[in-house]
Protein backbone atom coordinates (compact mmCIF):
# COMPACT_ATOMS: atom_id res chain seq x y z
CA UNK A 1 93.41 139.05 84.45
CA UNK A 2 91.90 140.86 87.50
CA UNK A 3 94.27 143.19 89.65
CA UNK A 4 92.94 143.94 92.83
CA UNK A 5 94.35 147.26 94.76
CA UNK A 6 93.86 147.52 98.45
CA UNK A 7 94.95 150.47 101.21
CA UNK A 8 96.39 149.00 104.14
CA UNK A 9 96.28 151.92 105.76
CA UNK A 10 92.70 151.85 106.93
CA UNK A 11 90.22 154.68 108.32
CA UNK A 12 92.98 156.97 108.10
CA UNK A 13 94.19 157.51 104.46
CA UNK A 14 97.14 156.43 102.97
CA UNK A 15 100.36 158.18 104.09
CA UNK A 16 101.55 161.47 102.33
CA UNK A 17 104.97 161.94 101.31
CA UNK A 18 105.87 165.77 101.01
CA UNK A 19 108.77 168.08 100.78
CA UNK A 20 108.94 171.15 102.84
CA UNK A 21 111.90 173.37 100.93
CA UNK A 22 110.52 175.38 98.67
CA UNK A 23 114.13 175.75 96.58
CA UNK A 24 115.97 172.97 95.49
CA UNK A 25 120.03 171.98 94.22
CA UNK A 26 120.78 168.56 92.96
CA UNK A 27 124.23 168.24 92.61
CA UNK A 28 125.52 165.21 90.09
CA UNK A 29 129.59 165.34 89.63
CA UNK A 30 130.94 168.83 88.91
CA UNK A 31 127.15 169.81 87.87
CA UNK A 32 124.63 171.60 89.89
CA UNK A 33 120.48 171.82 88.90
CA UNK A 34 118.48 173.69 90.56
CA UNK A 35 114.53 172.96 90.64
CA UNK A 36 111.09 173.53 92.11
CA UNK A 37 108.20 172.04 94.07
CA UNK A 38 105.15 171.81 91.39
CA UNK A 39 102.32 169.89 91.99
CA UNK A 40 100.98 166.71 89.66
CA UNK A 41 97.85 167.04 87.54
CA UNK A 42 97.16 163.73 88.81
CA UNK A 43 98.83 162.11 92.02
CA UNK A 44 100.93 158.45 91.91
CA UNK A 45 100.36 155.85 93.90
CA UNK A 46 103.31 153.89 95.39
CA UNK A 47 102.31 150.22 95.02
CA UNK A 48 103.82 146.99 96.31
CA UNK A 49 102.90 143.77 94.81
CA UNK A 50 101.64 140.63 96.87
CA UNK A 51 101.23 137.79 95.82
CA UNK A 52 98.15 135.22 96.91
CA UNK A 53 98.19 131.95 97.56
CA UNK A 54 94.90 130.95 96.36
CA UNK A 55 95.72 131.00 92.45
CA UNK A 56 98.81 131.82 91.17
CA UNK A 57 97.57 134.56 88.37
CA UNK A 58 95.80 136.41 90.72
CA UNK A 59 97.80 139.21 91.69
CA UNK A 60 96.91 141.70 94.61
CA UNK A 61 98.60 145.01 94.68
CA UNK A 62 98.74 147.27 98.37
CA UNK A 63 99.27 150.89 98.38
CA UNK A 64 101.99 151.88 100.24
CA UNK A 65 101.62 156.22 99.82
CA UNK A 66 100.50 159.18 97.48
CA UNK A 67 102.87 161.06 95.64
CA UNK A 68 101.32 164.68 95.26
CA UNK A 69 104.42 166.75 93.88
CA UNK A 70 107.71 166.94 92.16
CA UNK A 71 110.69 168.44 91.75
CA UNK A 72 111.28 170.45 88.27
CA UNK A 73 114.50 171.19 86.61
CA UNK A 74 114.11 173.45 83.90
CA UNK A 75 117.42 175.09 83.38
CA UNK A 76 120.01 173.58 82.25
CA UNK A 77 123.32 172.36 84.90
CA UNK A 78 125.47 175.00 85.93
CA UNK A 79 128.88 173.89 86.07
CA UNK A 80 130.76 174.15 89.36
CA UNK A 81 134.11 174.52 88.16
CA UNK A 82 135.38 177.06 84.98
CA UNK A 83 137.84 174.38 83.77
CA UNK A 84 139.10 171.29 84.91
CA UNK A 85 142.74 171.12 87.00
CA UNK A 86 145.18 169.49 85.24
CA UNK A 87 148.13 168.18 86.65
CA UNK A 88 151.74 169.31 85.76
CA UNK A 89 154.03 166.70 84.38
CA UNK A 90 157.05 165.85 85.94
CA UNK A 91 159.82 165.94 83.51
CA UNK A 92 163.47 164.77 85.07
CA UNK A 93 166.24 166.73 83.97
CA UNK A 94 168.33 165.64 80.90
CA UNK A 95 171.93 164.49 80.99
CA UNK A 96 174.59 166.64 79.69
CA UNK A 97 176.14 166.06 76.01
CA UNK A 98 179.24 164.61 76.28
CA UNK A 99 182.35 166.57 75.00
CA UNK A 100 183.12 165.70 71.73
CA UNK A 101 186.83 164.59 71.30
CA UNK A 102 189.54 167.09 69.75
CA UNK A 103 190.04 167.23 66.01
CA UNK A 104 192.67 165.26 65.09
CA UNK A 105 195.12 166.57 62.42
CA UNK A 106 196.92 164.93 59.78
């Protein structure tokens, strides 16, 4: 089966998606990462499928950008609270014995 891969972007080059920090947090929960920009050894392509009408195994894919970096985390989360808050129980207040009843003597 043949896969054919076209730009659709033209004379000008697919489009470029970047990030401009330099220092970065991800934050997932009561976890924080933190990470950095590094560049791939080899860039992605971002693909979207199409499908042709002239057979129906032929299969043409477009590319839709270049993916030239990504984001690293190599330390492990850093927890953003020491311990979790627990909530007091409400306890309601207990009756009072009752008196117990005079001895009786015989």
């Amino acid at each position: 089966m043949q896969i054919r891969v076209r730009c659709g972007c033209g004379k000008a080059g697919c489009p470029e998606w970047a990030i401009v920090e330099a220092a970065f947090t991800f934050t997932v929960g009561y976890h924080e990462l933190a990470g950095t920009k590094v560049a791939l050894k080899k860039p992605l392509l971002v693909l979207r499928k199409k499908k042709t009408t002239a057979v129906a195994a032929e299969t043409e894919l477009e590319v839709i950008g270049v993916i030239r970096h990504k984001i690293l985390f190599k330390d492990r989360p850093k927890a953003l609270i020491s311990k979790p808050q627990v909530k007091e129980k409400k306890t309601l207040p207990l009756p009072a014995p009752a008196a117990a009843p005079p001895p009786q003597s015989s």
